[in-house]
Protein backbone atom coordinates (compact mmCIF):
# COMPACT_ATOMS: atom_id res chain seq x y z
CA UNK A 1 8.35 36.66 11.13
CA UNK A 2 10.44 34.95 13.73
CA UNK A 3 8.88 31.98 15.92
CA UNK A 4 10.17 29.75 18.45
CA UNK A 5 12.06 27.16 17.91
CA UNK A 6 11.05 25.37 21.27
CA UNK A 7 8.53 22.71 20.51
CA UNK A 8 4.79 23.58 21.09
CA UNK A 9 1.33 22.04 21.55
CA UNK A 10 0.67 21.18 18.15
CA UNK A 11 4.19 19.42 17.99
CA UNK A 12 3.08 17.43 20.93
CA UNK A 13 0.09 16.49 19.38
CA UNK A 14 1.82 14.95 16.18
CA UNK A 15 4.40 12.94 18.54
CA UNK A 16 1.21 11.44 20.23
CA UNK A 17 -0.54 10.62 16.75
CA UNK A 18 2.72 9.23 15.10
CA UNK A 19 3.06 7.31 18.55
CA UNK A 20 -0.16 5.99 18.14
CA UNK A 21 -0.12 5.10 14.16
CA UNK A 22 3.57 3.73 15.15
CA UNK A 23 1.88 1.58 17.71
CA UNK A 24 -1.02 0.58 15.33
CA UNK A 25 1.17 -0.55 12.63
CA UNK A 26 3.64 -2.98 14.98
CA UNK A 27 6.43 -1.13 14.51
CA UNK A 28 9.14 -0.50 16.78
CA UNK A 29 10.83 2.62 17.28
CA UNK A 30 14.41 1.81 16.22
CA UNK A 31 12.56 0.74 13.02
CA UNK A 32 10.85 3.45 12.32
CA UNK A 33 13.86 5.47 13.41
CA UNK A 34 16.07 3.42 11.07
CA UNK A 35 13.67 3.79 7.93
CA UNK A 36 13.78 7.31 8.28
CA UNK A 37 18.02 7.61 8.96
CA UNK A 38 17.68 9.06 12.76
CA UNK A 39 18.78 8.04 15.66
CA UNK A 40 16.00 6.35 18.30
CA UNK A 41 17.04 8.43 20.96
CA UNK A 42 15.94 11.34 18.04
CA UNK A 43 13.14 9.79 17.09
CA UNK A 44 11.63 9.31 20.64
CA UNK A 45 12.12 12.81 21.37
CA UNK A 46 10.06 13.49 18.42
CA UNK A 47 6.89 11.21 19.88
CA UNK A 48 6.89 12.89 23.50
CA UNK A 49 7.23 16.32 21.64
CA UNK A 50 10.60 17.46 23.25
CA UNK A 51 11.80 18.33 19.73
CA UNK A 52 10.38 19.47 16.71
CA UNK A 53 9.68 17.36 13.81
CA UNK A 54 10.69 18.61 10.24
CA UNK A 55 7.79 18.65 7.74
CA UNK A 56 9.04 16.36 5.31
CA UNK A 57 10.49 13.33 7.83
CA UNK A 58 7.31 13.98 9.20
CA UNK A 59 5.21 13.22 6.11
CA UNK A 60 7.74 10.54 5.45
CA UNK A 61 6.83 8.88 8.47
CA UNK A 62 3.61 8.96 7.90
CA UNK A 63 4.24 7.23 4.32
CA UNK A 64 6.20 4.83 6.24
CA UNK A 65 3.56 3.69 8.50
CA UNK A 66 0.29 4.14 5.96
CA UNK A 67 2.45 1.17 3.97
CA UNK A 68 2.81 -0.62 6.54
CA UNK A 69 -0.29 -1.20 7.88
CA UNK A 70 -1.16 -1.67 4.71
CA UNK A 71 1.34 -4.81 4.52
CA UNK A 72 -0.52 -6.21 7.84
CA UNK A 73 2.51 -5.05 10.13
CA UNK A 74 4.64 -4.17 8.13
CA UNK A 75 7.73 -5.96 6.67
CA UNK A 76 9.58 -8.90 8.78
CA UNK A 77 13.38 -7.07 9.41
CA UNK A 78 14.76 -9.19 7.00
CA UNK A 79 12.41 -9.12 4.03
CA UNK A 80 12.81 -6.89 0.98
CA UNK A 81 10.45 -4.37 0.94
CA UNK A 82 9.82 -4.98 -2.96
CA UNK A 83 10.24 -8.43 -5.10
CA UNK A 84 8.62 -7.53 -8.23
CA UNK A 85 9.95 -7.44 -11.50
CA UNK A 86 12.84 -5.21 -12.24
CA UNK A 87 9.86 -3.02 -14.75
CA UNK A 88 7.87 -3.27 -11.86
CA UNK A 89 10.41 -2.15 -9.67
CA UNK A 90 11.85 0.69 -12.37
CA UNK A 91 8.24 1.74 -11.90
CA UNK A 92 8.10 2.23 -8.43
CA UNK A 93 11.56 3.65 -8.21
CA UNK A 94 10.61 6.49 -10.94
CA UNK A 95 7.44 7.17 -8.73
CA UNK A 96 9.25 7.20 -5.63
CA UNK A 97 11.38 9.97 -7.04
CA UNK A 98 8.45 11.86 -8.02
CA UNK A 99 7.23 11.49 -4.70
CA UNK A 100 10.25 13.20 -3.65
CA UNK A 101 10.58 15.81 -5.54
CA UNK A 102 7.49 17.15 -4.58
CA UNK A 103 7.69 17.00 -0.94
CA UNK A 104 11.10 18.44 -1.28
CA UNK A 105 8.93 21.62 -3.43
CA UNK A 106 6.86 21.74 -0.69
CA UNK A 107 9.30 21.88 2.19
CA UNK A 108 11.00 25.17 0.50
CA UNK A 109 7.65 26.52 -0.46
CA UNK A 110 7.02 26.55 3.61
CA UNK A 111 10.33 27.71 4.24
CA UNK A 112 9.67 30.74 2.24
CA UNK A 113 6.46 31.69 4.13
């Protein structure tokens, strides 16, 4: 099955929402944009819903911004996002990997729908 590759309602819909969670959290576009490695010009295309939005930066994003408003804003430009021990931050590191091998299962699961 074939479908378009033009963006649609729904991806409107999920540029709004990110817009708005972006919005919520304090966090700039350029940041955002930076945190996931695309361009702002990309990533504002993405919140107006002129382009379509992979799956995984998608969910990424969404990580992104759940953390930080966790973090009350977020984390000052020139803060380390992590100062804990380097256990701690072995840890974290080994989750984080999890974390991504599982969305990247989940992204080729969907692509072979």
């Amino acid at each position: 099955m074939k479908t378009s590759r033009k963006p649609d309602q729904h991806d409107k819909a999920k540029g709004r929402e990110l817009a708005r969670l972006r919005k919520a959290a304090g966090i700039s576009q350029e940041r955002l944009a930076r945190q996931l490695g695309i361009s702002t010009k990309q990533f504002g295309k993405y919140e107006r819903g002129q382009s379509r939005m992979p799956a995984g930066r998608y969910e990424l994003a969404l990580q992104i911004l759940q953390m930080a408003r966790g973090k009350a804003g977020g984390f000052a430009e020139d803060q380390a996002p992590f100062a804990g021990s380097p256990r701690e931050k072995e840890t974290l590191l080994k989750e984080l990997r999890n974390l991504q091998d599982y969305v990247k299962r989940c992204i080729d699961a969907a692509e072979r729908l």
